[in-house]
Protein backbone atom coordinates (compact mmCIF):
# COMPACT_ATOMS: atom_id res chain seq x y z
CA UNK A 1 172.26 102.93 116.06
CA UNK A 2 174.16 99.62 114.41
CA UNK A 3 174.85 101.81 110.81
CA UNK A 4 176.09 104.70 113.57
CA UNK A 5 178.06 102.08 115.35
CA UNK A 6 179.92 100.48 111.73
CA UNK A 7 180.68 103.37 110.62
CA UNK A 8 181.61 105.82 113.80
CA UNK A 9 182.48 105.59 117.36
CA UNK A 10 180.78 105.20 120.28
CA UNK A 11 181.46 109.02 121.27
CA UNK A 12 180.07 109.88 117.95
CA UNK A 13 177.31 108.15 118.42
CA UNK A 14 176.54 109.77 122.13
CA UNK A 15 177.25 113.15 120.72
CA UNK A 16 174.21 112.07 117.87
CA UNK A 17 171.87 110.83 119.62
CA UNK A 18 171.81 114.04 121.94
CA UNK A 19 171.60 116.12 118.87
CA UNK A 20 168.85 114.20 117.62
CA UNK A 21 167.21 114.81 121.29
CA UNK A 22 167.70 118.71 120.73
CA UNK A 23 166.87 118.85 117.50
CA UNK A 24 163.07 116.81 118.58
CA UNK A 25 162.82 118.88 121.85
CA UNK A 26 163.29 122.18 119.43
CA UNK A 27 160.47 121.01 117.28
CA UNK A 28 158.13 120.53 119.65
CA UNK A 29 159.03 123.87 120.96
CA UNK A 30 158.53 125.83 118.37
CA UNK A 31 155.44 123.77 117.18
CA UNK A 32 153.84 124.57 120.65
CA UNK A 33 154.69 127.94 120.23
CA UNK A 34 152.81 128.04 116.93
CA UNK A 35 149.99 126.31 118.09
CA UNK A 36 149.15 128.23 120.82
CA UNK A 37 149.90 131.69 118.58
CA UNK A 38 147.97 130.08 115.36
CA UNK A 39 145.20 128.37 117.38
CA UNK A 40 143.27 126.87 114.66
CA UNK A 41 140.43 124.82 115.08
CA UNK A 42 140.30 121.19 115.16
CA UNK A 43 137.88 119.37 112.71
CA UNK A 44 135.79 118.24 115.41
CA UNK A 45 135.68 121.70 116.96
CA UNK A 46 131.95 121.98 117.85
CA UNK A 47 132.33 118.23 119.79
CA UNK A 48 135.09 118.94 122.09
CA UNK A 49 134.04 122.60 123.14
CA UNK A 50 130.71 121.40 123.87
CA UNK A 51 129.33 124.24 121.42
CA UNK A 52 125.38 125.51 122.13
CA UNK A 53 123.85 127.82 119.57
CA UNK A 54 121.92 129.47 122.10
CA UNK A 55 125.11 129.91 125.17
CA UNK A 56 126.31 133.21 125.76
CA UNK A 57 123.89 135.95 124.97
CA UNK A 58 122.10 133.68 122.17
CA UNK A 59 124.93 134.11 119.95
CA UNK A 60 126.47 130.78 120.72
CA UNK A 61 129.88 129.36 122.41
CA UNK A 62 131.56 126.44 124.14
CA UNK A 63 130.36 125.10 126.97
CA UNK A 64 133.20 122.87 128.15
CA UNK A 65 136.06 123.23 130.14
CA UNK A 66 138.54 126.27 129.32
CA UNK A 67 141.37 123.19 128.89
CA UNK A 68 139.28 121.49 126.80
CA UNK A 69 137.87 124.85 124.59
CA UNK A 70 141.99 125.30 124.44
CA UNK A 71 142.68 121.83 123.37
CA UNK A 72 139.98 121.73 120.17
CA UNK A 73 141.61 125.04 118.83
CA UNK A 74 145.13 123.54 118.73
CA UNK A 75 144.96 121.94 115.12
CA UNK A 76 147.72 124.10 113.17
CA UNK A 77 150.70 123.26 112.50
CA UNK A 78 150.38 119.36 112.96
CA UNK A 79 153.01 118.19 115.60
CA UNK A 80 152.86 114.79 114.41
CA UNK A 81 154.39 116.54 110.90
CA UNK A 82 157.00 118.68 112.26
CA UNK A 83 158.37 115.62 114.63
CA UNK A 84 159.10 113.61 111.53
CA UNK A 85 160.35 116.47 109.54
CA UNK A 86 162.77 117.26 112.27
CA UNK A 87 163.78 113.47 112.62
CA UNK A 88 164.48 113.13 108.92
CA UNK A 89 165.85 116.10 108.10
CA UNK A 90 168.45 115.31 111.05
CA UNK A 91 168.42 112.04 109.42
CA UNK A 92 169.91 113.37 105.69
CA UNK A 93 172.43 115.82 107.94
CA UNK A 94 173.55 112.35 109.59
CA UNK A 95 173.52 110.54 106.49
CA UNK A 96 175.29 113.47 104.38
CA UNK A 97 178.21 113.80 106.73
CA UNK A 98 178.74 109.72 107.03
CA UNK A 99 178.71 109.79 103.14
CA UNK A 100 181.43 112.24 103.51
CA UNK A 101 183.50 110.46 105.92
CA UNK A 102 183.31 107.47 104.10
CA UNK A 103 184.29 108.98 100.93
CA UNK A 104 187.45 110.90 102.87
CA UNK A 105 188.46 107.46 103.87
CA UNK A 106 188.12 105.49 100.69
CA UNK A 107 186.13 103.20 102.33
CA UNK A 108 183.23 103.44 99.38
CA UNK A 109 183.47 100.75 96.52
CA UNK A 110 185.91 102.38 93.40
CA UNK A 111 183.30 102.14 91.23
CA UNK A 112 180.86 104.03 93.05
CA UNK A 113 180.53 107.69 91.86
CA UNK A 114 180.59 110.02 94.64
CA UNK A 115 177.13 111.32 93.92
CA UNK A 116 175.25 108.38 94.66
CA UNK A 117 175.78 108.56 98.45
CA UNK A 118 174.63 112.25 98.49
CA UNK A 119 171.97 111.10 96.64
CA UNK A 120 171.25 108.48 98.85
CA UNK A 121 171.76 110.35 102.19
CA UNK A 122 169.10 113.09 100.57
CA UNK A 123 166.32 110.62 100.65
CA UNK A 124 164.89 111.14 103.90
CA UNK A 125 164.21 114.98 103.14
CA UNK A 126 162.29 114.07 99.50
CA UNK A 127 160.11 111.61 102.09
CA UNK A 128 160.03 114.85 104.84
């Protein structure tokens, strides 16, 4: 928020932050949607669906809870993953457009080729 604050305004900043707050609320949309369509199992499947070889006819099942059966087959895609990778890649749009700004305004040392802000501002995807 202080690099938004140097180098913007504070309506700029407002109108950031809430696209930052879409662009997290999206992810987790779409990475609920996925989970629930995808429904992979967990790596500790067996433990949290309470599985018994001998349930349901002899030919095994869970035992637990139908939230809980739900809840070990939500492994794929990782939400943890897709929340970062939504944060940074908002993160390099940020960055890109400040780099932009700052070059429009001459406010980047002389000597600085352009490139190296873009450069710069594209780190947070390589690290997404």
């Amino acid at each position: 928020m202080a690099a938004c604050e140097a180098v913007t305004d504070r309506r700029d900043m407002h109108v950031n932050a809430l696209l930052l707050f879409q662009a997290s609320a999206a992810s987790v949309l779409i990475t609920t949607v996925a989970k629930k369509q995808a429904g992979r199992p967990r790596p500790n499947f067996y433990a949290m669906c309470g599985w018994n070889a001998t349930a349901v006819g002899g030919a095994g099942g869970c035992t637990a809870e139908r939230k809980w059966d739900w809840e070990a087959r939500q492994s794929f895609p990782s939400g943890h993953s897709s929340f970062a990778f939504s944060g940074l890649v908002f993160l390099t749009l940020f960055a890109l457009e400040k780099a932009a700004q700052l070059a429009k305004k001459r406010k980047l040392p002389p000597a600085l080729p352009l490139s190296v802000p873009r450069i710069a501002a594209c780190l947070p995807a390589c690290l997404a």
